[in-house]
Protein backbone atom coordinates (compact mmCIF):
# COMPACT_ATOMS: atom_id res chain seq x y z
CA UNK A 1 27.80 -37.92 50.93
CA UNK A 2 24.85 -37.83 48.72
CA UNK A 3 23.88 -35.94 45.24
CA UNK A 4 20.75 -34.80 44.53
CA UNK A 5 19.24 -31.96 42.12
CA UNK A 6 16.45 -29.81 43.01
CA UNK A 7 14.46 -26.19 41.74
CA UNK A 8 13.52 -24.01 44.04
CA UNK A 9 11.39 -20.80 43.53
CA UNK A 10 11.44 -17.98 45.37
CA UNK A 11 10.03 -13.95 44.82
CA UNK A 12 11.02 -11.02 46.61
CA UNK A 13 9.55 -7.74 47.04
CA UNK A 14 11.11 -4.63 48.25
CA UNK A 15 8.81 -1.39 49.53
CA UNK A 16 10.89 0.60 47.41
CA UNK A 17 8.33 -0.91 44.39
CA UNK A 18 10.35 -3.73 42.62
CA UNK A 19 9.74 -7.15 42.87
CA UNK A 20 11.70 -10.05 40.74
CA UNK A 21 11.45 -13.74 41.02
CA UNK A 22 13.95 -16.34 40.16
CA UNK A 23 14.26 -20.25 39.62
CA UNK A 24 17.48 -22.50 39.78
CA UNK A 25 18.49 -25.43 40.16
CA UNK A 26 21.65 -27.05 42.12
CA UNK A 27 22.85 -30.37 41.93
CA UNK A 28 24.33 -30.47 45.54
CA UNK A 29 27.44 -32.69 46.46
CA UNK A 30 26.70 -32.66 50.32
CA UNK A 31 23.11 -32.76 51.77
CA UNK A 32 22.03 -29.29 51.85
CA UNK A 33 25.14 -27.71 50.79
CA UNK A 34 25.63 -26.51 47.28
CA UNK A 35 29.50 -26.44 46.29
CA UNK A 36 29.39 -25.20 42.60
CA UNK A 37 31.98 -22.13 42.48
CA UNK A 38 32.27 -20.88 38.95
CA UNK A 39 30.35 -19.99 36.05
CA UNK A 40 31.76 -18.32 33.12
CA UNK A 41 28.58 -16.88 31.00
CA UNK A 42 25.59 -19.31 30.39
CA UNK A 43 22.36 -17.92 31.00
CA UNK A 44 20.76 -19.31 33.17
CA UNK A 45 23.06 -21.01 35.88
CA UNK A 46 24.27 -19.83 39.46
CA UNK A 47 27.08 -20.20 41.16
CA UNK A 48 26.84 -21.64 45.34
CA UNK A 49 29.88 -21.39 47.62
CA UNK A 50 27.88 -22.74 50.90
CA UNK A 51 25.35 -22.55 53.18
CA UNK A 52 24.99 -21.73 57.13
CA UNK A 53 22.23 -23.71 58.04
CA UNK A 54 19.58 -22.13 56.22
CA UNK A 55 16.81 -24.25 54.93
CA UNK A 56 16.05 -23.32 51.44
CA UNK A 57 18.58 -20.24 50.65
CA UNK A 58 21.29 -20.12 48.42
CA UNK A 59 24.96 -18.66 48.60
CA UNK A 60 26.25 -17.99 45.29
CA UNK A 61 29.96 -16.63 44.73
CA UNK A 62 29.62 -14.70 41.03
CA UNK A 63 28.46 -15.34 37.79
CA UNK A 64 30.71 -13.15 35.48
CA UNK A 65 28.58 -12.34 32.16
CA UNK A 66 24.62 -13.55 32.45
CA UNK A 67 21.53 -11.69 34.11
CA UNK A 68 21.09 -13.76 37.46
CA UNK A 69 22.28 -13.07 41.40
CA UNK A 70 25.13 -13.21 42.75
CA UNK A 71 25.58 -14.65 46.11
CA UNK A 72 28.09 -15.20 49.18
CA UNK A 73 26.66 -16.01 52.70
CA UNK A 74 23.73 -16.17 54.41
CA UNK A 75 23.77 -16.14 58.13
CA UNK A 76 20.69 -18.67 59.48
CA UNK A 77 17.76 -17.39 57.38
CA UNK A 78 15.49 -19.50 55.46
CA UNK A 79 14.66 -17.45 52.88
CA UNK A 80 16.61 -14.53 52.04
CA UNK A 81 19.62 -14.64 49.40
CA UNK A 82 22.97 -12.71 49.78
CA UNK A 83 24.49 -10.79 47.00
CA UNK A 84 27.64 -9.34 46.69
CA UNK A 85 28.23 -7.91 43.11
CA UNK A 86 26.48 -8.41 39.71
CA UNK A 87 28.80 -6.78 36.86
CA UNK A 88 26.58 -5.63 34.00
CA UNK A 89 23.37 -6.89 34.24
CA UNK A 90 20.13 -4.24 34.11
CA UNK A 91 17.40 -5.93 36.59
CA UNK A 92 19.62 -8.35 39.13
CA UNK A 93 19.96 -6.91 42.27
CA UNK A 94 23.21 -7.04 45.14
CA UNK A 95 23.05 -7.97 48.42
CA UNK A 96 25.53 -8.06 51.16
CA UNK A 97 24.24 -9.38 54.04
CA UNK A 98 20.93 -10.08 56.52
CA UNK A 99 21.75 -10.59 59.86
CA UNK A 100 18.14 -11.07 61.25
CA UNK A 101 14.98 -9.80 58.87
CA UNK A 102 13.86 -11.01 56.30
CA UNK A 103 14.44 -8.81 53.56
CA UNK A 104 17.38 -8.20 51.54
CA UNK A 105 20.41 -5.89 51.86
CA UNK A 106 21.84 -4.32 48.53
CA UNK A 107 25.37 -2.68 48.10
CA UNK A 108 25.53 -2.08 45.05
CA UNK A 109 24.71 -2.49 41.22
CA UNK A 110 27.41 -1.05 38.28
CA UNK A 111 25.13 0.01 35.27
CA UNK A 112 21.78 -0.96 36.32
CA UNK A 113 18.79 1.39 35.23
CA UNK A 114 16.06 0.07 37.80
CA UNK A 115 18.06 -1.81 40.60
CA UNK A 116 18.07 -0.31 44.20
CA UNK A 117 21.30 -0.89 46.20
CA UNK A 118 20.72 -1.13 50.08
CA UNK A 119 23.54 -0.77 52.65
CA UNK A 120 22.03 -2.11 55.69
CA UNK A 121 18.72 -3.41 57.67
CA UNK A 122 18.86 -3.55 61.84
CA UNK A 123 16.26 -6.29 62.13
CA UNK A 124 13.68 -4.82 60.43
CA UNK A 125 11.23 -6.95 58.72
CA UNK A 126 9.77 -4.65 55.85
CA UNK A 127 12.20 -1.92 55.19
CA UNK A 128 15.22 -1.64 53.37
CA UNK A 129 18.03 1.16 52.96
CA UNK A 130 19.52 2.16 49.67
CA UNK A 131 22.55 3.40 49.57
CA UNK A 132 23.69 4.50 45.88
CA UNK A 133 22.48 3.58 42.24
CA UNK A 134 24.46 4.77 39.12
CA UNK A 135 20.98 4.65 37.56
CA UNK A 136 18.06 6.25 38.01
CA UNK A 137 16.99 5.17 41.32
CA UNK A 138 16.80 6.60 44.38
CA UNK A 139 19.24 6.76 47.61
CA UNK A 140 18.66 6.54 50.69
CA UNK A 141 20.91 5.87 53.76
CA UNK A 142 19.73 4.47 57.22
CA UNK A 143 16.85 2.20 58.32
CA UNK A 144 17.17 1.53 62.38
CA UNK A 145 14.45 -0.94 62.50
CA UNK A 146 11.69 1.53 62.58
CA UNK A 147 10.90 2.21 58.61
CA UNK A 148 12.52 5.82 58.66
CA UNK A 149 14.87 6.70 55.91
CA UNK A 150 16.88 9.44 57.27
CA UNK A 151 18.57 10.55 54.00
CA UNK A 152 16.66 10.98 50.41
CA UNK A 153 18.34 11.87 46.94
């Protein structure tokens, strides 16, 4: 078993024009594995539940009242994060999983103004589908690996 602490960096960019970058820092109890499960409204904190062999991503179960990502799995990427549910906050986006590209995949956001919320991505690299925003955003619903977006609201 050994601790350490470490800050990682890392910035996103969707096509469908938003981009946000965050920083954190974990103090791990197993070597590569963050094990932190709660966090009950700081600022600034996230929560990990684990890690499948990804190199620098993070897996973070919920963070109930503050403005950062929620996460739950990743399956083997080394970069991309995987968000399940954010309840409140107006720029965090949700992700539910990425199988094989390199982007992110958003379910949903409750309350956000400028968040998209993408379904699912088939190995694409670039693209992403949106599903549903209670904002202002748009909705879209398929991507098959090929940058289409068959639906448009």
């Amino acid at each position: 078993m050994c601790a350490l602490t470490h800050a990682r960096t890392h910035t996103h960019t969707h096509t469908h024009t938003h981009t946000h970058t965050h920083t954190h820092t974990h103090t791990h109890t197993l070597m590569d594995r963050a094990n932190v499960i709660s966090d009950r409204g700081s600022s600034n904190d996230y929560i990990s539940a684990g890690d499948n062999g990804g190199e620098s991503d993070d897996i973070i179960a919920s963070d109930i009242r503050c403005s950062n990502d929620i996460t739950v799995g990743d399956n083997g990427s080394e970069n991309d994060n995987i968000v399940v549910s954010d309840n409140g906050s107006e720029s965090d986006d949700i992700v539910a999983s990425d199988n094989r590209s390199s982007k992110d995949i958003i379910v949903f956001d409750n309350g956000s103004e400028s968040d998209n919320i993408v379904a699912s991505d088939n190995g694409s690299e670039s693209d992403d589908i949106v599903i549903g925003d209670n904002g202002r955003d748009n909705i879209d619903v398929g991507d098959k690996g090929k940058g289409i977006l068959f639906f448009g609201y």
